[in-house]
C-alpha atoms as a PDB file:
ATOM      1  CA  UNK A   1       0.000   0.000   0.000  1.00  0.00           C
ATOM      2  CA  UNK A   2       0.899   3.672  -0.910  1.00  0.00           C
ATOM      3  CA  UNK A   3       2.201   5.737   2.458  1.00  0.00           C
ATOM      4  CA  UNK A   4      -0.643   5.906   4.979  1.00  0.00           C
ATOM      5  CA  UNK A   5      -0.857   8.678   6.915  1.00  0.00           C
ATOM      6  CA  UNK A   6      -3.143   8.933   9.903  1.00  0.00           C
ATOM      7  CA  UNK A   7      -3.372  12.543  11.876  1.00  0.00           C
ATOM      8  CA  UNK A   8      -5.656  13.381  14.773  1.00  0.00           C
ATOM      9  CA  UNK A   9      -7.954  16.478  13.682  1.00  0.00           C
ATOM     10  CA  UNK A  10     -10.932  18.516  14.807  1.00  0.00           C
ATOM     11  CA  UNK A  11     -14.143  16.354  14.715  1.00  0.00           C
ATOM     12  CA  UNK A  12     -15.850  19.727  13.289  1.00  0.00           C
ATOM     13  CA  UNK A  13     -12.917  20.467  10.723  1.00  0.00           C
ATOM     14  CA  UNK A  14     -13.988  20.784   7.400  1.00  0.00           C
ATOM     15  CA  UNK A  15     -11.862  17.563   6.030  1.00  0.00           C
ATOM     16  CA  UNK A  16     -13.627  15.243   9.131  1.00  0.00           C
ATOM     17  CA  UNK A  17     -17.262  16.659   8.232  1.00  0.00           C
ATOM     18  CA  UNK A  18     -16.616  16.139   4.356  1.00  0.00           C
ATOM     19  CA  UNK A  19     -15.808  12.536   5.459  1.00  0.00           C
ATOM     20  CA  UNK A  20     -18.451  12.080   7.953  1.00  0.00           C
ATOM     21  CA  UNK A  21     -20.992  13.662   5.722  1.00  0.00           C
ATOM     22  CA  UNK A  22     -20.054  10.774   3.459  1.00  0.00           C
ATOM     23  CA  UNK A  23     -19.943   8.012   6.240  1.00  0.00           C
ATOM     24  CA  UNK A  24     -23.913   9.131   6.893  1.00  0.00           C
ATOM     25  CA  UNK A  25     -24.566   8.926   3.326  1.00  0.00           C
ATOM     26  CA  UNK A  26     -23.197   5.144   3.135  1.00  0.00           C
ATOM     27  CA  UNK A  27     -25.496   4.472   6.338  1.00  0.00           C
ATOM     28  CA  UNK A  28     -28.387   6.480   4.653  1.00  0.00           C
ATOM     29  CA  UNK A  29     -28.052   4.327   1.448  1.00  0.00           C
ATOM     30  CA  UNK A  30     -27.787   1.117   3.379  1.00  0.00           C
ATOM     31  CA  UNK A  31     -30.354   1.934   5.891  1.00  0.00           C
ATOM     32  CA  UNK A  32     -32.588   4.721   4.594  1.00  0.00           C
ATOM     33  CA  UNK A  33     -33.239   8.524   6.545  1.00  0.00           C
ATOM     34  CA  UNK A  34     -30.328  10.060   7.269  1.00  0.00           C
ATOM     35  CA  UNK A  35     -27.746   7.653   8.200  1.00  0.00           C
ATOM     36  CA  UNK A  36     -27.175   7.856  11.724  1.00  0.00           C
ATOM     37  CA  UNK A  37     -29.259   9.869  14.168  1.00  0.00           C
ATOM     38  CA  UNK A  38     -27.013   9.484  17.089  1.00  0.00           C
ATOM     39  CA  UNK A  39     -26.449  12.356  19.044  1.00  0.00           C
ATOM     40  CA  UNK A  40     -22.709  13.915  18.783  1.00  0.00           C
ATOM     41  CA  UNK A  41     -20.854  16.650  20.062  1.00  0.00           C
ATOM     42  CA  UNK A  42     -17.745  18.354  18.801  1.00  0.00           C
ATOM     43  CA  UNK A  43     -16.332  18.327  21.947  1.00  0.00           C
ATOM     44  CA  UNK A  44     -16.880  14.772  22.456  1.00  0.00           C
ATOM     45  CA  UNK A  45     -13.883  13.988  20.048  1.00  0.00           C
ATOM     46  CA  UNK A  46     -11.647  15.778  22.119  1.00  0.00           C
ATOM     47  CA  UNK A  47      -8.699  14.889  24.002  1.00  0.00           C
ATOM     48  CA  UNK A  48      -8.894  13.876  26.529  1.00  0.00           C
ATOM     49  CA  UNK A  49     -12.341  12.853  26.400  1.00  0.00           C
ATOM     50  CA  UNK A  50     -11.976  11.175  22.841  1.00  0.00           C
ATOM     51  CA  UNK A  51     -10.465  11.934  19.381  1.00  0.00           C
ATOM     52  CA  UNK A  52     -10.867  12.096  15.696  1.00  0.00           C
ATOM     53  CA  UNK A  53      -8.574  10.667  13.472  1.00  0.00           C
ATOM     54  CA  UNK A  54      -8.405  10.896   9.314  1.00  0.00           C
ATOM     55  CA  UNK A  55      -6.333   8.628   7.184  1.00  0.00           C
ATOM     56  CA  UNK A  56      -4.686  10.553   4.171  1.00  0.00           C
ATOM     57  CA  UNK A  57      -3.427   7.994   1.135  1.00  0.00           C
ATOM     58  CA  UNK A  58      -1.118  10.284  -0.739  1.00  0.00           C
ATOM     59  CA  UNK A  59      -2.165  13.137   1.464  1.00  0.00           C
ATOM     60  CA  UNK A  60      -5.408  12.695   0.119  1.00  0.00           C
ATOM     61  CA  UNK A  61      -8.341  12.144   2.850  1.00  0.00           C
ATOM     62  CA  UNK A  62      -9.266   8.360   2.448  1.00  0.00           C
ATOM     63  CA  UNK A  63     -11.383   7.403   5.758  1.00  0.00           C
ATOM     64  CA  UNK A  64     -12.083   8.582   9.421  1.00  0.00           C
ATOM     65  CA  UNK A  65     -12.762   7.021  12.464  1.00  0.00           C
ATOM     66  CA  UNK A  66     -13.324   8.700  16.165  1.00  0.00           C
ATOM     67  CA  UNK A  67     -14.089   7.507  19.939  1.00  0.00           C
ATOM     68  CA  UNK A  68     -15.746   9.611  22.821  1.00  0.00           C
ATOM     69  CA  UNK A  69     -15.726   8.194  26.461  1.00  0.00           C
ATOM     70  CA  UNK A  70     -18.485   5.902  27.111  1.00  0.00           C
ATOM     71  CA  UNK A  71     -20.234   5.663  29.982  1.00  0.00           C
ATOM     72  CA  UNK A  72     -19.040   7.437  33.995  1.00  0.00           C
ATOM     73  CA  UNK A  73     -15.952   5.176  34.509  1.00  0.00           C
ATOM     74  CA  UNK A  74     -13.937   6.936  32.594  1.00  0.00           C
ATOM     75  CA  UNK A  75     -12.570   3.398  31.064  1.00  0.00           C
ATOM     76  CA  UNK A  76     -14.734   3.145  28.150  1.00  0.00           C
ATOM     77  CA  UNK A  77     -14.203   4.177  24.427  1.00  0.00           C
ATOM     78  CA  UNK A  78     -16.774   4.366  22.131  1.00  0.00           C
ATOM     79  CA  UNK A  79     -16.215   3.706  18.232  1.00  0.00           C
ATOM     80  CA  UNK A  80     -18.303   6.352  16.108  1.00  0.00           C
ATOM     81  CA  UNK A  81     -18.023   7.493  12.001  1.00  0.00           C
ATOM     82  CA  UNK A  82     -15.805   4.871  10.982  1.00  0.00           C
ATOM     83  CA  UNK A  83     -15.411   5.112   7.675  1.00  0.00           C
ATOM     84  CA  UNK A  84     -13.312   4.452   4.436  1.00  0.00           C
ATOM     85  CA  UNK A  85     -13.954   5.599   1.308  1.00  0.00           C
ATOM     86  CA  UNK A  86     -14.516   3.446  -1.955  1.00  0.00           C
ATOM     87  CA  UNK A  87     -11.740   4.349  -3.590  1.00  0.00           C
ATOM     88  CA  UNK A  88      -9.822   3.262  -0.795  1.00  0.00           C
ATOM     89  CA  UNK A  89     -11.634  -0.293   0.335  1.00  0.00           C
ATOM     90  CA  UNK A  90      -9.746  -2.965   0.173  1.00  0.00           C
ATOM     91  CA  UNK A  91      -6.345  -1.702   1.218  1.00  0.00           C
ATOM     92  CA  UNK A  92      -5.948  -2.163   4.762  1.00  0.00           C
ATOM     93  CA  UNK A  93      -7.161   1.478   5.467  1.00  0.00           C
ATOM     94  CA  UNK A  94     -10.198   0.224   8.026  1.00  0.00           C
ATOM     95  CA  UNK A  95      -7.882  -2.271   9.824  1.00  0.00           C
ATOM     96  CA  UNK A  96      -4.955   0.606  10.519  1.00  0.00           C
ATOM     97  CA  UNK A  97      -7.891   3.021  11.283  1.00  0.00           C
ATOM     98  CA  UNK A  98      -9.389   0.678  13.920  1.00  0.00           C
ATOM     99  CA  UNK A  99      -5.707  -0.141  15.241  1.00  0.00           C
ATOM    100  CA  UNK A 100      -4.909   4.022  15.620  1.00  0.00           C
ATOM    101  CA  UNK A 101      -8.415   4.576  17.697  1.00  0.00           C
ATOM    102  CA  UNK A 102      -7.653   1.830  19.792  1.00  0.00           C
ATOM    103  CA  UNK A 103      -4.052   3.344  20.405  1.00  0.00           C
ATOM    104  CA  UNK A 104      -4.968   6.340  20.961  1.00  0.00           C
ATOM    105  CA  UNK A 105      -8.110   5.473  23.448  1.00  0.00           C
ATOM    106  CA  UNK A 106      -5.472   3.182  25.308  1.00  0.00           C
ATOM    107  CA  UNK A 107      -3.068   6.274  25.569  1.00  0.00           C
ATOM    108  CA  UNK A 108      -5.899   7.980  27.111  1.00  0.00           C
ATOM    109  CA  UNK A 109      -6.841   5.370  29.554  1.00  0.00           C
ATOM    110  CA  UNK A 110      -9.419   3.419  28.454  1.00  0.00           C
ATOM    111  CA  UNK A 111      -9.250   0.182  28.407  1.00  0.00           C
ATOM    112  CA  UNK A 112     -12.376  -1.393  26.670  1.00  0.00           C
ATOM    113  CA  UNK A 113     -13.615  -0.649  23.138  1.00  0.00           C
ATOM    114  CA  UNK A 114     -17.483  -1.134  22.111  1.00  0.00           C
ATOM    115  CA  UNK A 115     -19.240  -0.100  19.468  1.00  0.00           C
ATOM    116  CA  UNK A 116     -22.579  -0.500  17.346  1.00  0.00           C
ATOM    117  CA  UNK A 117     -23.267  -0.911  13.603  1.00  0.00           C
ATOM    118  CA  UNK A 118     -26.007  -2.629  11.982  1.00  0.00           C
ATOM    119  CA  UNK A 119     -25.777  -5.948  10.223  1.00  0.00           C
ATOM    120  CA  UNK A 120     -26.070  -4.231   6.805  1.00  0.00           C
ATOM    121  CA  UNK A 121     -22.616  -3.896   7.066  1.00  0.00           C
ATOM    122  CA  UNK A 122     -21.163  -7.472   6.312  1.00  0.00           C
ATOM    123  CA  UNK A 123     -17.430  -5.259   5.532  1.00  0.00           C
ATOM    124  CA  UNK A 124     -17.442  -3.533   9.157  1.00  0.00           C
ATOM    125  CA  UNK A 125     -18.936  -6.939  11.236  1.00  0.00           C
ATOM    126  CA  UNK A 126     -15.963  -8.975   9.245  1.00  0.00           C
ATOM    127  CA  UNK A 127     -13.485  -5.988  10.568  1.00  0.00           C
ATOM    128  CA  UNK A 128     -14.629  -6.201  14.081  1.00  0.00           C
ATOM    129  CA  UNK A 129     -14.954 -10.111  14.434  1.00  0.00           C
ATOM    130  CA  UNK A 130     -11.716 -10.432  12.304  1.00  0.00           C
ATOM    131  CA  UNK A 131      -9.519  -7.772  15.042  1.00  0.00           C
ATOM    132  CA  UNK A 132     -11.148  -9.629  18.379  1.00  0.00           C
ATOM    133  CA  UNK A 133     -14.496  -7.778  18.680  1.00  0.00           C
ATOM    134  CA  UNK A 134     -17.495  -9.729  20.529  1.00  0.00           C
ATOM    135  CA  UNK A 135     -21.064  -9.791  20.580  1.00  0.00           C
ATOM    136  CA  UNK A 136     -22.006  -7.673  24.237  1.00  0.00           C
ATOM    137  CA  UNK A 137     -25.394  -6.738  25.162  1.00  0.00           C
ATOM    138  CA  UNK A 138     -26.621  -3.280  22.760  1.00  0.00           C
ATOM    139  CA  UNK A 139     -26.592  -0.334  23.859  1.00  0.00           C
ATOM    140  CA  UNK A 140     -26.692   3.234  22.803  1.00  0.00           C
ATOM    141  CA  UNK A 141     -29.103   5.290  20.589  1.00  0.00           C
ATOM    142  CA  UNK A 142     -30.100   2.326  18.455  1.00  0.00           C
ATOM    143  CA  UNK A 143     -29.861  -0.135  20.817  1.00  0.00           C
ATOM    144  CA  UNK A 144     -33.585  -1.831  20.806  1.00  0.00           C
ATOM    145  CA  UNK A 145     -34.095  -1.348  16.692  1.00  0.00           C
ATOM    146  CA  UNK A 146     -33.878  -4.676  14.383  1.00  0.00           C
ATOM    147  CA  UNK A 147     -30.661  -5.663  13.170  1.00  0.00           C
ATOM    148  CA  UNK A 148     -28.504  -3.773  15.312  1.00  0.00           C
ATOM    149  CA  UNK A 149     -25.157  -5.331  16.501  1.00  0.00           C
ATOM    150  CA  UNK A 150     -23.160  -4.401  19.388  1.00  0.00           C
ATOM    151  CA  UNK A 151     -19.327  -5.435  19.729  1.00  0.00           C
ATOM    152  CA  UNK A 152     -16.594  -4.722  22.043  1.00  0.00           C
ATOM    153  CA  UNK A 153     -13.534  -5.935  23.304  1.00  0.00           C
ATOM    154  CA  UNK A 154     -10.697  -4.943  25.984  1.00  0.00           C
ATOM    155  CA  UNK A 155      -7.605  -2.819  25.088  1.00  0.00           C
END
């Protein structure tokens, strides 16, 4: 693979909102309305309470992924707007996205990873299963629709 280059940015920076604004247009098309209703904050995605990371391929923005603190412990991570684009699938991008958040959660103290996605995403439940994610109870916004899936696993 061409020189990856992953760089923690500003969840409301204009190149992570291009990419999340095309991460909720994959959900949208997979799942209808408008992707992902979950409530974020800006300052969610900031250290040290989470981050926001962007993969460049050829210093071109390829996919983003971020994690917010979960829950009151303070151990927790939460995956949210993981996301590679097309021309980028394929190429290990997802795998050495996933592998930075959980870094960089770890290097803020957490020490457990969970996340949800729905099982119209065969490409992201094969990531998580595939890197030592597990079925745990669901939880968050969409946690009593059809088809969600909920995964986790310790840092």
């Amino acid at each position: 693979m061409s020189e990856l280059d992953i760089r923690v940015v500003p969840y409301d920076s204009p190149v992570a909102q291009q990419l999340v604004g095309s991460a909720l247009a994959d959900l949208a098309q997979r799942y209808g309305g408008g992707g992902d209703q979950t409530p974020v904050a800006v300052s969610e995605f900031a250290p040290p309470a989470g981050a926001f990371l962007v993969a460049y391929l050829e210093e071109v923005p390829v996919g983003c992924a971020g994690w917010r603190t979960h829950g009151g412990s303070g151990d927790v991570a939460e995956l949210k707007r993981m996301y590679v684009s097309p021309v980028a699938r394929g190429r290990g991008v997802a795998r050495r996205m996933l592998s930075a958040v959980e870094d960089s959660a770890r290097e803020h103290g957490r020490r457990r990873l969970i996340l949800e996605c729905g099982d119209r995403q065969p490409e992201a439940i094969a990531l998580y299963k595939g890197s030592g994610y597990e079925r745990i109870p669901d939880f968050g916004y969409y946690r009593d629709e059809p088809g969600v899936l909920s995964f986790g696993r310790s840092l």
